[in-house]
Protein backbone atom coordinates (compact mmCIF):
# COMPACT_ATOMS: atom_id res chain seq x y z
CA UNK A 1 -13.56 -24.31 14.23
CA UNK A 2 -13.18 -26.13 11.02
CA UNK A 3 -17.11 -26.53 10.53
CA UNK A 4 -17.66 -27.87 13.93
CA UNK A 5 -21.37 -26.76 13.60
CA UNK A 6 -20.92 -24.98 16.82
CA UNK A 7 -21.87 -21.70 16.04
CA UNK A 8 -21.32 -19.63 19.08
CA UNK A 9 -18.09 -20.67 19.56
CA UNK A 10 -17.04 -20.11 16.33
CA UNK A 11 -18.13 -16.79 16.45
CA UNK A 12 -16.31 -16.15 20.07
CA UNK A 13 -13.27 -17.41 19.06
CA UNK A 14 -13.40 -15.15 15.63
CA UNK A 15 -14.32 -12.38 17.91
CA UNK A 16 -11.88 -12.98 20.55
CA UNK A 17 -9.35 -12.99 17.84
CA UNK A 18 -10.02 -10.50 15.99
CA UNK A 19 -9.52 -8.19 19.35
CA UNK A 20 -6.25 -10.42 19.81
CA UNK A 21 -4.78 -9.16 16.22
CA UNK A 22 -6.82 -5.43 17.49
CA UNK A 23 -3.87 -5.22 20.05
CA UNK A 24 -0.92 -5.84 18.23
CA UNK A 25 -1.79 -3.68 15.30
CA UNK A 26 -2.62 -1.39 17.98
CA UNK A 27 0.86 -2.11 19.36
CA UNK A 28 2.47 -1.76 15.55
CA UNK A 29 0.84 1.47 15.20
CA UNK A 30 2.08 2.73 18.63
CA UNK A 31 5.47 1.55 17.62
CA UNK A 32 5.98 3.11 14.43
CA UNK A 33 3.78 6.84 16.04
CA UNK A 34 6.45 6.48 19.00
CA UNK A 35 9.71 6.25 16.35
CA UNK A 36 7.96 8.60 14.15
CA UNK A 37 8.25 6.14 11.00
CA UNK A 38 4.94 7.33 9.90
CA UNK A 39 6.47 11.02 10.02
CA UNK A 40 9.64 9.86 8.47
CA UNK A 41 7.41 8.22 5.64
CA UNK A 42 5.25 11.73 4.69
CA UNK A 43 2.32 9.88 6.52
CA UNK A 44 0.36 12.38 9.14
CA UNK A 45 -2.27 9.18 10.73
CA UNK A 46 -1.86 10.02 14.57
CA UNK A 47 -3.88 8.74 17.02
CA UNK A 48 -4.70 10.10 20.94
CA UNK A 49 -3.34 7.23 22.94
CA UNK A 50 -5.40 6.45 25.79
CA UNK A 51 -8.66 3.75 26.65
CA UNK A 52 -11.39 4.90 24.37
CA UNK A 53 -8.94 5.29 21.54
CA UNK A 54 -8.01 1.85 22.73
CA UNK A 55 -11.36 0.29 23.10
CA UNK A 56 -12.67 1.42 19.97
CA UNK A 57 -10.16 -0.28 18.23
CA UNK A 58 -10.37 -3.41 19.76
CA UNK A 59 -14.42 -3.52 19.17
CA UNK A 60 -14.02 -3.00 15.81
CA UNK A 61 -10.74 -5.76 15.76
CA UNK A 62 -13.50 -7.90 17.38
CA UNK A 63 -16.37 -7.24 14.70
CA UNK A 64 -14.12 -7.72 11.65
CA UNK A 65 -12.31 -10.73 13.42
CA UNK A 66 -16.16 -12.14 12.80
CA UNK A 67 -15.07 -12.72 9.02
CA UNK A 68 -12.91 -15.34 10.23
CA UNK A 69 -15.93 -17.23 11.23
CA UNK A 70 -16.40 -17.94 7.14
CA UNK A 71 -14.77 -21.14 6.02
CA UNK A 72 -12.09 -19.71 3.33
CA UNK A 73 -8.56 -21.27 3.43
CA UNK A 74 -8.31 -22.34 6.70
CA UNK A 75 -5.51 -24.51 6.20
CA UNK A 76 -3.30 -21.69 5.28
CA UNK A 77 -3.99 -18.65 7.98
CA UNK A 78 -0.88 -16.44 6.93
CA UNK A 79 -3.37 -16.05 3.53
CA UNK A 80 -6.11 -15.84 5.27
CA UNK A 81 -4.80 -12.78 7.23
CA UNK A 82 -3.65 -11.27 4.28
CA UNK A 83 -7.02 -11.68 2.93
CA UNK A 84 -9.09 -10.94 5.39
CA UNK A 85 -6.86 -7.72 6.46
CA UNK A 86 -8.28 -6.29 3.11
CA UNK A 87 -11.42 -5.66 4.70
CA UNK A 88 -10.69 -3.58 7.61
CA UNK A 89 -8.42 -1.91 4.85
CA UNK A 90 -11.19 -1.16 2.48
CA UNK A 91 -14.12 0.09 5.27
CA UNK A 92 -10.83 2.34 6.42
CA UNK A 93 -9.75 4.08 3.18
CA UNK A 94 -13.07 4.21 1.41
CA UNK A 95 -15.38 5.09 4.87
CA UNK A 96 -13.45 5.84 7.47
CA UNK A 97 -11.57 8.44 6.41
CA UNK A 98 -13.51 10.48 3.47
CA UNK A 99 -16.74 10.24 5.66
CA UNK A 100 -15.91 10.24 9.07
CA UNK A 101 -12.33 11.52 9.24
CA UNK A 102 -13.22 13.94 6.70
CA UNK A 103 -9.66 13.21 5.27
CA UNK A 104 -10.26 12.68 1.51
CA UNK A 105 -11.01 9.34 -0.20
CA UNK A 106 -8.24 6.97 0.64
CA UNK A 107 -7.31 9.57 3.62
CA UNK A 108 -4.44 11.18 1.11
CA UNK A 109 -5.06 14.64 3.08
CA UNK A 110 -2.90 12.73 5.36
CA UNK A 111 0.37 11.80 3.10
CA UNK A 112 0.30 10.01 -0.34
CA UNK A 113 1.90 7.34 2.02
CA UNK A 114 -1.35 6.83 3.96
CA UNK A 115 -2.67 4.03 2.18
CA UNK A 116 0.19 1.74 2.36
CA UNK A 117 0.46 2.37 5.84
CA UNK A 118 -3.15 1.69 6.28
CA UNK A 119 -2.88 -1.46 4.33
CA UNK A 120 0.16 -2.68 6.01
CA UNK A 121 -1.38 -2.27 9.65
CA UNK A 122 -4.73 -4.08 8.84
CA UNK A 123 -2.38 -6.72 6.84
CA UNK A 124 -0.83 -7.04 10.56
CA UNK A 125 -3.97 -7.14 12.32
CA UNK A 126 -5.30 -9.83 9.62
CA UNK A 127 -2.05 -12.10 10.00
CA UNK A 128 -1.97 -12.13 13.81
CA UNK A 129 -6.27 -12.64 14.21
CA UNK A 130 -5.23 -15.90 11.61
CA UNK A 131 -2.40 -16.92 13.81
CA UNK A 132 -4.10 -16.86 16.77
CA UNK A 133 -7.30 -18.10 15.38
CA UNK A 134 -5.35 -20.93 14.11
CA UNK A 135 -3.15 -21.65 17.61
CA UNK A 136 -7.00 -21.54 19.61
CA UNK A 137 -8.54 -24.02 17.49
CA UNK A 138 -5.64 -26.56 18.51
């Protein structure tokens, strides 16, 4: 993908893995729900397991995952995940959950722990779209 002019797959294989890294933060957050980590922590984000909660998350894994299209340190996708993580992070604490949620800015009706935990699972979702970006492009 390294500006091989070829748009549409560069776009397909952003897409594909952003939906990739969609799946194993959707796998993180099941995790850490499941072992109650997120109670443990004063953090009240719960989600109702099941194929649209599913789907949704992997469309919008998908349409982020498009960012990885731009050509910013693609020699080093571990920063590049990190990086890019922050904007799933941002649309999620400053859209997501005042307007949609209806949580408060930064969802902290949820636990002053909310943030972090938001951060941390796009950070995931970042790292693995890189990784796998990076092992498809091989």
């Amino acid at each position: 993908m390294a500006g091989s002019g070829n748009v549409p797959r560069e776009l397909s294989l952003a897409f594909a893995a952003g939906v990739v890294g969609a799946m194993v933060n959707a796998g993180a957050f099941w995790l850490c729900q499941r072992t109650d980590i997120l109670g443990l922590l004063h953090c009240k984000l719960s989600a109702p397991f099941g194929p649209p909660w599913f789907y949704q998350r992997v469309t919008w894994g998908g349409l982020f995952g498009l960012l990885f299209a731009l050509p910013l340190l693609r020699q080093a996708p571990f920063k590049r995940g990190l990086l890019l993580g922050l904007a799933p992070t941002a649309f999620a604490l400053f859209v997501v959950l005042p307007f949609f949620v209806h949580k408060h800015m930064l969802g902290l009706a949820l636990g002053y722990t909310t943030p972090l935990f938001v951060l941390a699972f796009n950070l995931i979702w970042g790292v693995a779209t890189a990784l796998w970006l990076s092992m498809a492009e091989q």
